[in-house]
PDB file of N, CA and C in Angstrom:
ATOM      1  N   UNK A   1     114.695  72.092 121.976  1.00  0.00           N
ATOM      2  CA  UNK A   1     113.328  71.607 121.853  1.00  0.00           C
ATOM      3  C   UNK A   1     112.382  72.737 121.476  1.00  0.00           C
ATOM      4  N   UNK A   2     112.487  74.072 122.026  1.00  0.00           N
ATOM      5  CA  UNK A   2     111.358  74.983 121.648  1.00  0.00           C
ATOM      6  C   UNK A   2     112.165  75.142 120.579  1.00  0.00           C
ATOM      7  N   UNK A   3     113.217  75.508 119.614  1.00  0.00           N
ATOM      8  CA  UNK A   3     113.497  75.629 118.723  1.00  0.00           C
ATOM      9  C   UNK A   3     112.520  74.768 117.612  1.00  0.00           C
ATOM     10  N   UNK A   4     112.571  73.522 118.179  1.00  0.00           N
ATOM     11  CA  UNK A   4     112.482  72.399 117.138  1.00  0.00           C
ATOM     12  C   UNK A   4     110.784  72.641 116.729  1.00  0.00           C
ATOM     13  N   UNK A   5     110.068  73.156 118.051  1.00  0.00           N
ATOM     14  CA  UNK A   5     108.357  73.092 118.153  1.00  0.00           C
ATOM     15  C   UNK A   5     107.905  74.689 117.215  1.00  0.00           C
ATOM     16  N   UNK A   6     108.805  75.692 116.806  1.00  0.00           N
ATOM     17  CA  UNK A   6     108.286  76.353 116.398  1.00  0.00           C
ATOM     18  C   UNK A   6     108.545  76.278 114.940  1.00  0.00           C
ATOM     19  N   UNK A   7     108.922  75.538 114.112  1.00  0.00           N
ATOM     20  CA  UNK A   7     109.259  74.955 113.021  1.00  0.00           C
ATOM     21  C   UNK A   7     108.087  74.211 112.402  1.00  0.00           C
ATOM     22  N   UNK A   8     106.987  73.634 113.708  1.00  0.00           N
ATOM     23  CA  UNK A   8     106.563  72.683 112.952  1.00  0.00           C
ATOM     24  C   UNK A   8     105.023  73.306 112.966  1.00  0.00           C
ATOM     25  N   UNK A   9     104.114  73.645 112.150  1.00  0.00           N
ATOM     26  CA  UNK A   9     103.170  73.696 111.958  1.00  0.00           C
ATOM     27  C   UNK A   9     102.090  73.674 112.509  1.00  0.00           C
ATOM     28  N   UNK A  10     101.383  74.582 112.919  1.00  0.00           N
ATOM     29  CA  UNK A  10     100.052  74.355 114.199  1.00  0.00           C
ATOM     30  C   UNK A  10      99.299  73.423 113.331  1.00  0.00           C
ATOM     31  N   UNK A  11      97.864  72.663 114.172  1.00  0.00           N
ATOM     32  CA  UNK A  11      97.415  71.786 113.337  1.00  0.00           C
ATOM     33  C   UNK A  11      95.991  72.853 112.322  1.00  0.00           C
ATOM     34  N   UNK A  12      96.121  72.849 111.243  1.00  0.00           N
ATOM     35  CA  UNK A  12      94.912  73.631 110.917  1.00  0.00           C
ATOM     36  C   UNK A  12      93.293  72.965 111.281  1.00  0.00           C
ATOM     37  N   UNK A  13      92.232  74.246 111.636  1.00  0.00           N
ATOM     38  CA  UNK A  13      90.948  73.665 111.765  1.00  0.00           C
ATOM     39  C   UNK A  13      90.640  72.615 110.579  1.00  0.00           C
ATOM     40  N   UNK A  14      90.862  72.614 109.747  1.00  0.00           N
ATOM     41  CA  UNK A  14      90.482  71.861 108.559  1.00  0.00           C
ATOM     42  C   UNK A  14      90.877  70.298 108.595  1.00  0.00           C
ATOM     43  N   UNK A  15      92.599  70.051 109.164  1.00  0.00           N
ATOM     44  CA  UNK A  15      92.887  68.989 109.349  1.00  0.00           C
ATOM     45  C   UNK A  15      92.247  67.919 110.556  1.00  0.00           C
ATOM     46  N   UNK A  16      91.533  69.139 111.382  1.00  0.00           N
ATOM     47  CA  UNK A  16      91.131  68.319 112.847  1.00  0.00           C
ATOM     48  C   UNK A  16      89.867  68.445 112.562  1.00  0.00           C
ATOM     49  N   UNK A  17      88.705  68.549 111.789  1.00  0.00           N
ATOM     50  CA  UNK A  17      87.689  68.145 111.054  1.00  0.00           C
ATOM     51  C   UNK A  17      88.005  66.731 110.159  1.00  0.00           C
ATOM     52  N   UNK A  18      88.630  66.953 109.488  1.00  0.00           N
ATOM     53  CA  UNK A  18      88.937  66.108 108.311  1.00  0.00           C
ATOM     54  C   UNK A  18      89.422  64.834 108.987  1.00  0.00           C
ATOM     55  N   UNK A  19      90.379  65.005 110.069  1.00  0.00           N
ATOM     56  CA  UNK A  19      91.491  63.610 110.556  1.00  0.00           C
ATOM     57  C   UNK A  19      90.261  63.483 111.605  1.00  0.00           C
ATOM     58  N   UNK A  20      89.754  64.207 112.420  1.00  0.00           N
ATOM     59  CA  UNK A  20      89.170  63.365 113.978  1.00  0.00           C
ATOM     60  C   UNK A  20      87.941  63.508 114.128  1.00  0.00           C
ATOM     61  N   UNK A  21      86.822  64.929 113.487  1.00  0.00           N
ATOM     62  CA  UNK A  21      85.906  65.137 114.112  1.00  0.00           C
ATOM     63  C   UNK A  21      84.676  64.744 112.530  1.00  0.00           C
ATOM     64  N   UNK A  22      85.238  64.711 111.768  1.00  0.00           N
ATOM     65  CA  UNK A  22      84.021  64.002 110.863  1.00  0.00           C
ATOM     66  C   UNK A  22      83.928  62.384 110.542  1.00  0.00           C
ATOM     67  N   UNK A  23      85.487  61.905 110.800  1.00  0.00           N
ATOM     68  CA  UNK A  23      85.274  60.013 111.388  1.00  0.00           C
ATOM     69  C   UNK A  23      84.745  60.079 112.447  1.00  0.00           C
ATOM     70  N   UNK A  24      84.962  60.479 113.679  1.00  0.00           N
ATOM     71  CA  UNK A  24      83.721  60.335 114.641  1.00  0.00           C
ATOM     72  C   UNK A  24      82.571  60.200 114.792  1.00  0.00           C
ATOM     73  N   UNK A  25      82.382  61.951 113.868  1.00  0.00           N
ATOM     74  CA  UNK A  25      80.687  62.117 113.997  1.00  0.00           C
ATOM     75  C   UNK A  25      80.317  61.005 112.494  1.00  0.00           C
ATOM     76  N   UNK A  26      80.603  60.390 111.649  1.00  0.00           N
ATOM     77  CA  UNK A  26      80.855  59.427 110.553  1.00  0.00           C
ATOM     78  C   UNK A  26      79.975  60.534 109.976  1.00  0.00           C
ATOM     79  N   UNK A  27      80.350  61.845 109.627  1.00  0.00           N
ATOM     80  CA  UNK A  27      79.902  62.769 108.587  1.00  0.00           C
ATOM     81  C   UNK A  27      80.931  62.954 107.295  1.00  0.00           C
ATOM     82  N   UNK A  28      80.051  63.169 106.039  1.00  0.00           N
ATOM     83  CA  UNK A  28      80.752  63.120 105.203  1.00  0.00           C
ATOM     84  C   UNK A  28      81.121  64.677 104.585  1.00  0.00           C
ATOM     85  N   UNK A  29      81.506  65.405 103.766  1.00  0.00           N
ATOM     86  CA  UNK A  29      81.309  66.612 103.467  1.00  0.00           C
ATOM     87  C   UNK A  29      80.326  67.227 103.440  1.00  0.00           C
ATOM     88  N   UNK A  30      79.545  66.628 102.440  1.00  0.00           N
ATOM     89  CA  UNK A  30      78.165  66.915 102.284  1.00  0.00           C
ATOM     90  C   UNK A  30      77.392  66.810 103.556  1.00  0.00           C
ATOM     91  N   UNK A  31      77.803  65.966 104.023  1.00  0.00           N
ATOM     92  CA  UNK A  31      76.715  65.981 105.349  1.00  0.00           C
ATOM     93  C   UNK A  31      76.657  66.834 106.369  1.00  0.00           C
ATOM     94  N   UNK A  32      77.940  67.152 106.308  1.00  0.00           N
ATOM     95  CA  UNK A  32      78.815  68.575 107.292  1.00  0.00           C
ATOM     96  C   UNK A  32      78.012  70.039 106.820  1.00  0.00           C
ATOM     97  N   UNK A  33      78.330  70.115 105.570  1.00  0.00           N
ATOM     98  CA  UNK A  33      78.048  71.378 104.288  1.00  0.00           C
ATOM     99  C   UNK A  33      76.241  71.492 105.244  1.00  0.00           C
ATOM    100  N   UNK A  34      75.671  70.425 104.828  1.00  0.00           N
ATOM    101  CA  UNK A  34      74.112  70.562 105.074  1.00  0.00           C
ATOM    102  C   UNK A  34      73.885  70.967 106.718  1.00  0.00           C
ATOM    103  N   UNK A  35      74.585  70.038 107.831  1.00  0.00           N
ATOM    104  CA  UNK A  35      74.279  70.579 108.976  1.00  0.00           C
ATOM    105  C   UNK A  35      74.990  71.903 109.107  1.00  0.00           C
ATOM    106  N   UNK A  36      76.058  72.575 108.702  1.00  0.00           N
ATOM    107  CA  UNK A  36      76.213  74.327 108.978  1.00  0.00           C
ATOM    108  C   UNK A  36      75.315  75.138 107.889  1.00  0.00           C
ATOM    109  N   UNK A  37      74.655  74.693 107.062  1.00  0.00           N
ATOM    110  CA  UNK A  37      73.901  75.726 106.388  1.00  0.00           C
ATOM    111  C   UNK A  37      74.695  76.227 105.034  1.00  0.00           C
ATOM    112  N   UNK A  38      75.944  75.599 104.615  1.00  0.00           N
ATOM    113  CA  UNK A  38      77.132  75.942 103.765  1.00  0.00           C
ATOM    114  C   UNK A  38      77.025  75.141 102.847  1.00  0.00           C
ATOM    115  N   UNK A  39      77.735  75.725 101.483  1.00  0.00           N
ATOM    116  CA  UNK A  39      78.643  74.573 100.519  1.00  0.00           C
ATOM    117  C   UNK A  39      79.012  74.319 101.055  1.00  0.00           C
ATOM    118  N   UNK A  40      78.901  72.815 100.324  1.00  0.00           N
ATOM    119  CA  UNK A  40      80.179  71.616  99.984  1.00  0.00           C
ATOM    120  C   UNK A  40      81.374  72.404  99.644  1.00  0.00           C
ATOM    121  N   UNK A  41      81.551  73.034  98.867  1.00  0.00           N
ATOM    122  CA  UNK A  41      82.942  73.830  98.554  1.00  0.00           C
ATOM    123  C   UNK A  41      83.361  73.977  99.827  1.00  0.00           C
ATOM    124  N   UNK A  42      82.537  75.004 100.211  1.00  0.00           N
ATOM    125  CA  UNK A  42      82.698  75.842 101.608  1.00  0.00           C
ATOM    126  C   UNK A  42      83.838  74.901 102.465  1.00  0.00           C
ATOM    127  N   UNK A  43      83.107  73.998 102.689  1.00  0.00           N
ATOM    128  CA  UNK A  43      83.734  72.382 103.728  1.00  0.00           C
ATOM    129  C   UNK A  43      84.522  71.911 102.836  1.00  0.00           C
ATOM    130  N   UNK A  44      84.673  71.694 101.849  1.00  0.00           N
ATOM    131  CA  UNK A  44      85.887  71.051 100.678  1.00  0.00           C
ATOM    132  C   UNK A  44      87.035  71.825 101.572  1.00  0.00           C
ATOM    133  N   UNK A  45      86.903  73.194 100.938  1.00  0.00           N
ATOM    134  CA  UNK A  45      88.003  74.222 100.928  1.00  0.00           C
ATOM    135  C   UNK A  45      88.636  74.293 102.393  1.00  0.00           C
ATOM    136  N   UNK A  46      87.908  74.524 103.545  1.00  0.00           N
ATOM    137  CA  UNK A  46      88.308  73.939 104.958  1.00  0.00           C
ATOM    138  C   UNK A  46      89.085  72.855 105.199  1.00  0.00           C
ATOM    139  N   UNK A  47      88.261  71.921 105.074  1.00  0.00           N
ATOM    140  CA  UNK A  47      89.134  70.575 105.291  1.00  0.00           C
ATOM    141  C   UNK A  47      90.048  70.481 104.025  1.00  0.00           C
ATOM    142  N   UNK A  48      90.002  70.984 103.347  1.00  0.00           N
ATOM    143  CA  UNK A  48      91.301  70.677 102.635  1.00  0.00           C
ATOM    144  C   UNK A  48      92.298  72.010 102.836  1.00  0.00           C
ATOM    145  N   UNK A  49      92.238  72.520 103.905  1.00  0.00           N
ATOM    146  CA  UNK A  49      93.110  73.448 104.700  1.00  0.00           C
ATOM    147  C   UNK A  49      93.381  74.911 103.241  1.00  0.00           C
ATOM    148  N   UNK A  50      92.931  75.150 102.497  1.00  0.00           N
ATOM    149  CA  UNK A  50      92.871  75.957 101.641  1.00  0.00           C
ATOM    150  C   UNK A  50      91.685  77.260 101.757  1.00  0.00           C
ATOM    151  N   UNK A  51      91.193  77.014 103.030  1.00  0.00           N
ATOM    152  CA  UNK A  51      90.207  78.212 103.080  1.00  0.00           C
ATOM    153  C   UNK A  51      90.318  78.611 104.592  1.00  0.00           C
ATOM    154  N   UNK A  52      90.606  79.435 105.506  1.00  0.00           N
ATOM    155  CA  UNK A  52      90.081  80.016 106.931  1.00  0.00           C
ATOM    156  C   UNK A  52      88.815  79.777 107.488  1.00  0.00           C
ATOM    157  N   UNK A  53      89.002  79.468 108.729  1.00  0.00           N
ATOM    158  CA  UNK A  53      87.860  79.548 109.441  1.00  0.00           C
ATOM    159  C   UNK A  53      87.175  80.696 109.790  1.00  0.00           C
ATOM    160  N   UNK A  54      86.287  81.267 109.703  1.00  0.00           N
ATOM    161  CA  UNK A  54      86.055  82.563 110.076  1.00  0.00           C
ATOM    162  C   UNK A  54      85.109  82.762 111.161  1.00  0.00           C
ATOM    163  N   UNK A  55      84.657  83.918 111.869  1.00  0.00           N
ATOM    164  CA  UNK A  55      84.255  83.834 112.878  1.00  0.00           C
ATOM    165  C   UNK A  55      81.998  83.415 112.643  1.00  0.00           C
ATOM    166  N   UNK A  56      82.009  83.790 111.407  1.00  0.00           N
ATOM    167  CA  UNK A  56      80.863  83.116 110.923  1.00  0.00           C
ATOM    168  C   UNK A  56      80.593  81.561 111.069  1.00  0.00           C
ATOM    169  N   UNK A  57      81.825  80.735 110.694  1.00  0.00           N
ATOM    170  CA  UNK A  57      81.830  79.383 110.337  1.00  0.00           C
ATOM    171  C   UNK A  57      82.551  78.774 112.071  1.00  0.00           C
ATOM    172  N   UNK A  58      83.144  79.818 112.989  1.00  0.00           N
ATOM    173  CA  UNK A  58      83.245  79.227 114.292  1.00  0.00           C
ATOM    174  C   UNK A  58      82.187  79.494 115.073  1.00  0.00           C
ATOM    175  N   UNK A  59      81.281  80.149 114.590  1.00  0.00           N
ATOM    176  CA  UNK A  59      79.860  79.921 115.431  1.00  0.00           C
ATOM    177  C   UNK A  59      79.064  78.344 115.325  1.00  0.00           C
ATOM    178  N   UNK A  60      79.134  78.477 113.846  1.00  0.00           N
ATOM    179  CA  UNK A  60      78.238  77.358 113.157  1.00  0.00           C
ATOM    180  C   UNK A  60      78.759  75.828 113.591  1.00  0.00           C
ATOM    181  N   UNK A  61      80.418  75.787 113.940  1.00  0.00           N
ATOM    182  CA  UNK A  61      81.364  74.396 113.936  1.00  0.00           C
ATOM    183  C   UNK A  61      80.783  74.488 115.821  1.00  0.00           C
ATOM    184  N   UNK A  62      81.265  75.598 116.353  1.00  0.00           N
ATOM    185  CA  UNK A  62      80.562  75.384 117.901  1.00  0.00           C
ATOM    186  C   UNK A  62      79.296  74.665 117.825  1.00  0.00           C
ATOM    187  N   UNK A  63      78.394  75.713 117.363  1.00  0.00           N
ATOM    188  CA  UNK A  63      76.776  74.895 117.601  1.00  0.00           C
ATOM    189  C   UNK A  63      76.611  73.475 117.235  1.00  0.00           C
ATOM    190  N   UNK A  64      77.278  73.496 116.067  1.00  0.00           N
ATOM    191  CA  UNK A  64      77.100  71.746 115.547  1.00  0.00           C
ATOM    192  C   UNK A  64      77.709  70.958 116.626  1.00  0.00           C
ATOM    193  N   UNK A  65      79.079  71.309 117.012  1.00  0.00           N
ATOM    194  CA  UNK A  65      80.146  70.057 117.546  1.00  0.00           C
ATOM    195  C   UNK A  65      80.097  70.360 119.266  1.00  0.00           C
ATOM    196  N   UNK A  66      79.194  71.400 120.081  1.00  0.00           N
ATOM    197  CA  UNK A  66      78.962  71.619 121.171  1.00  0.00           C
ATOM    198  C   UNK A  66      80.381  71.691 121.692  1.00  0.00           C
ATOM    199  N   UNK A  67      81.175  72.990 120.731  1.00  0.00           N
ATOM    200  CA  UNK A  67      82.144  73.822 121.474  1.00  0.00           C
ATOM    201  C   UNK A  67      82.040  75.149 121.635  1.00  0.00           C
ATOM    202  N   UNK A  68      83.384  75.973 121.130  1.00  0.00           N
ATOM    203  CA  UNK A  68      83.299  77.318 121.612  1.00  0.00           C
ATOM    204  C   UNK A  68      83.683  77.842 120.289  1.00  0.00           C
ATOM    205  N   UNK A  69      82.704  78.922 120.067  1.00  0.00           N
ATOM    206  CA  UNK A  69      83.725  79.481 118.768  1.00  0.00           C
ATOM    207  C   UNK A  69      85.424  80.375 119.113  1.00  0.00           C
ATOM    208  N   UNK A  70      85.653  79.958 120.037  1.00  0.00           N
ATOM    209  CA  UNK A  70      87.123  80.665 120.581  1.00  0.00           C
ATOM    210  C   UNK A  70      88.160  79.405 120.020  1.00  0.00           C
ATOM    211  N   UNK A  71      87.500  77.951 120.388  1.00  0.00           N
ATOM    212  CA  UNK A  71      88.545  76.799 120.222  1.00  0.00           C
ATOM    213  C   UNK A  71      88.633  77.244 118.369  1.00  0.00           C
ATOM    214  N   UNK A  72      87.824  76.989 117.755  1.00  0.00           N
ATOM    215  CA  UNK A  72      87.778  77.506 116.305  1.00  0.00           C
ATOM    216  C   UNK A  72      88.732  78.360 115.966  1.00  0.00           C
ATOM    217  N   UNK A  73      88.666  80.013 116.449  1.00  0.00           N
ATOM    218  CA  UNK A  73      89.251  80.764 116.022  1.00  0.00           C
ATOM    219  C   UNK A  73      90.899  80.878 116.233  1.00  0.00           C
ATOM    220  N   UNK A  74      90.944  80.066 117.561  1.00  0.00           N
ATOM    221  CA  UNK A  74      92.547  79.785 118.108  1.00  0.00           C
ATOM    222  C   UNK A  74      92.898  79.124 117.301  1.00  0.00           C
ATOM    223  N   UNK A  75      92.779  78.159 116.591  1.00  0.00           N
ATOM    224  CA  UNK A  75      93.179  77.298 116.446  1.00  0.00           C
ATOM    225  C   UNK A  75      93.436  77.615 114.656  1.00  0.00           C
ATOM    226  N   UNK A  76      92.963  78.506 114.256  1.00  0.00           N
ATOM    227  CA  UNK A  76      92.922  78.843 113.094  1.00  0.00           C
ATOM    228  C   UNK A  76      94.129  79.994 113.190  1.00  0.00           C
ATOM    229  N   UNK A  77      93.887  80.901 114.203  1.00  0.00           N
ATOM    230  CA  UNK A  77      94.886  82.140 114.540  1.00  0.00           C
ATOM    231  C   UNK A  77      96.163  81.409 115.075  1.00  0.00           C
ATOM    232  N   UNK A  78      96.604  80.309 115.624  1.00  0.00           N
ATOM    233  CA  UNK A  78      97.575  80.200 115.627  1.00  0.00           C
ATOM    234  C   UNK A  78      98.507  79.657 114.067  1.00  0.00           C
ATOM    235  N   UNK A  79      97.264  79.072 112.985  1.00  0.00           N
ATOM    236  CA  UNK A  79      98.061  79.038 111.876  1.00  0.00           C
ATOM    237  C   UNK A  79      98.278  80.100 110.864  1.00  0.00           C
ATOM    238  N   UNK A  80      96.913  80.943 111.276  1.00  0.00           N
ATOM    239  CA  UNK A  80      98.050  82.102 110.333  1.00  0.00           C
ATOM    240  C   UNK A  80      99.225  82.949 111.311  1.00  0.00           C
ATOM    241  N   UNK A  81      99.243  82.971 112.880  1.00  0.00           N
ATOM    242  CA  UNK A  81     100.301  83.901 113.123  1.00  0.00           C
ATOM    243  C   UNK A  81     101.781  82.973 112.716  1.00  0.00           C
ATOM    244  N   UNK A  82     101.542  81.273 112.878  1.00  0.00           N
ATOM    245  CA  UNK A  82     103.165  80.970 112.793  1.00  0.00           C
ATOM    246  C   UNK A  82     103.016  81.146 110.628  1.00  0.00           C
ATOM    247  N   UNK A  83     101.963  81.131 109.899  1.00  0.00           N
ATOM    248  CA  UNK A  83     102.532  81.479 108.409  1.00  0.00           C
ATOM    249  C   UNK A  83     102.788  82.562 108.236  1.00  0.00           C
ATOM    250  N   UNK A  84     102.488  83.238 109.385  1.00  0.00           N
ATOM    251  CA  UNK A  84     103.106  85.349 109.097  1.00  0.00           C
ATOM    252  C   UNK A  84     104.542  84.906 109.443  1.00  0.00           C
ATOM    253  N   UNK A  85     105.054  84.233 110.433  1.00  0.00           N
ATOM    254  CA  UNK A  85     106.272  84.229 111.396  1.00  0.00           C
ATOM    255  C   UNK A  85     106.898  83.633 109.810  1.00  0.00           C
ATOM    256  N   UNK A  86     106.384  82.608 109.267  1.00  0.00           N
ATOM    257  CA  UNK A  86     107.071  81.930 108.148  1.00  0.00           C
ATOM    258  C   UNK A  86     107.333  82.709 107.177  1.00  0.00           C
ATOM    259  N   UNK A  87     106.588  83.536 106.439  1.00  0.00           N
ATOM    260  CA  UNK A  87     107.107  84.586 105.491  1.00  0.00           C
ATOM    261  C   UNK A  87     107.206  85.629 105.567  1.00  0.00           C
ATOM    262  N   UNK A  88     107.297  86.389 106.630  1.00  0.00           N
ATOM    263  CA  UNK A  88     108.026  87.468 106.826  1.00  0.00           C
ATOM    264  C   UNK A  88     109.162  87.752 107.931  1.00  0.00           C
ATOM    265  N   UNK A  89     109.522  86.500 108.287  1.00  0.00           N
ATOM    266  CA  UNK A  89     110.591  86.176 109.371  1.00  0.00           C
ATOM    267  C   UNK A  89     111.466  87.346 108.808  1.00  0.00           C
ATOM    268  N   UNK A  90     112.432  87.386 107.501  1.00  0.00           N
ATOM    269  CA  UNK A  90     113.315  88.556 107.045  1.00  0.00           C
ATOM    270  C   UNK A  90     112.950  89.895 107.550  1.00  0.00           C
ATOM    271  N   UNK A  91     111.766  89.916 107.034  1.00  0.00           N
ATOM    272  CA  UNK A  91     111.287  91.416 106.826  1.00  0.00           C
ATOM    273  C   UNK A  91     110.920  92.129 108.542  1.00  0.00           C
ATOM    274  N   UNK A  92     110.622  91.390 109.385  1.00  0.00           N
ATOM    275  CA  UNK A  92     110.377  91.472 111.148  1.00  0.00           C
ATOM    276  C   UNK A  92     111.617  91.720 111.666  1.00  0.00           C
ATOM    277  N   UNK A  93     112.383  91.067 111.468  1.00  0.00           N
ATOM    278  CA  UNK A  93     113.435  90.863 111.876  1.00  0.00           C
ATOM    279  C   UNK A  93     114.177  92.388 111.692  1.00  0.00           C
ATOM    280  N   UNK A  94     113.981  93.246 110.458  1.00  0.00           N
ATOM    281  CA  UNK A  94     114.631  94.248 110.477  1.00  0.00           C
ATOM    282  C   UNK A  94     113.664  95.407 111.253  1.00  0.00           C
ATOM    283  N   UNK A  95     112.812  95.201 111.903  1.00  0.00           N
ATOM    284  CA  UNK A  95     112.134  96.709 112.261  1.00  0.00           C
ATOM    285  C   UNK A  95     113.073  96.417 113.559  1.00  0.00           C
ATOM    286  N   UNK A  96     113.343  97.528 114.087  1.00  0.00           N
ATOM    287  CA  UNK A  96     114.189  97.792 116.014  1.00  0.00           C
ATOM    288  C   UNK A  96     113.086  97.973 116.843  1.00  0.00           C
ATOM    289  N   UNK A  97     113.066  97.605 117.818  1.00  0.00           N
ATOM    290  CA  UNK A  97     112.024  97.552 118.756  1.00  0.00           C
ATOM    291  C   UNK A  97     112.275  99.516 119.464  1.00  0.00           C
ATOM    292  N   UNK A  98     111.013  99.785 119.683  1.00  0.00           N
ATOM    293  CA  UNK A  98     111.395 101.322 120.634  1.00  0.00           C
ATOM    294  C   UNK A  98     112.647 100.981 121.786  1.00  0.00           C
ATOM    295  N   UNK A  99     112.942 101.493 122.243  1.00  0.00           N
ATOM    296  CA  UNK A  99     113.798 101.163 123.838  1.00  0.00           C
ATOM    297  C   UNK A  99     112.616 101.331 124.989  1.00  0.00           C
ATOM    298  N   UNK A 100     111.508 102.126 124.825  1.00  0.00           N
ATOM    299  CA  UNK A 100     110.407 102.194 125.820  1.00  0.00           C
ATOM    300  C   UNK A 100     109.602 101.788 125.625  1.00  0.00           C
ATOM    301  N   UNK A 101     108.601 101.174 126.260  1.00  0.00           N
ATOM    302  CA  UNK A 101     107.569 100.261 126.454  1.00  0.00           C
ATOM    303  C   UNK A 101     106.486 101.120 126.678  1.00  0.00           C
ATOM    304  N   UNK A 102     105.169 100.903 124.928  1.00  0.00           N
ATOM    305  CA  UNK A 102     104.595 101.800 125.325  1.00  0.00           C
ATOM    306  C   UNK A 102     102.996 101.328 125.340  1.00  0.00           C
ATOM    307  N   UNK A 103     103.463  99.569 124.651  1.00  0.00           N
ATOM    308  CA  UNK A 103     101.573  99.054 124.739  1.00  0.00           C
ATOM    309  C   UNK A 103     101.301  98.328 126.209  1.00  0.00           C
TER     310      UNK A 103
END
């Protein structure tokens, strides 16, 4: 089972805008774009999971959606650490760990 869960894809900020929190709030891109102060691109490129959240745009998604910019940034940092784990799985795999523990 943990085998099977690290295979599968964290959910990106973009998809949990796009799938839950702009049918809710019944915002449209544009309408999103205007309440953070951003392009439409800006919010295109997000919700269409092709751009990062950054710690600029997890201030702005907190204030609007009365969260934390931490839920933002987690949630973004867990998809790039499992797409690091995804393309450089080979290349990790060959460094040797020290034998002493030094962080």
């Amino acid at each position: 089972m943990a085998e099977q869960k690290k295979k599968l894809a964290p959910t990106h900020p973009g998809e949990l805008l796009r799938e839950e929190i702009m049918p809710a709030a019944k915002l449209t891109q544009d309408q999103l774009a205007e309440h953070l102060g951003v392009s439409r691109r800006t919010v295109n490129e997000i919700v269409g999971e092709k751009r990062s959240v950054t710690a600029d745009m997890a201030h702005r998604l907190a204030r609007l959606f009365n969260t934390t910019p931490e839920l933002w940034l987690g949630l973004q940092q867990d998809v790039d650490l499992w797409k690091a784990r995804q393309e450089g799985a080979a290349v990790y795999s060959k460094i040797k760990p020290l034998k002493q523990d030094v962080a």
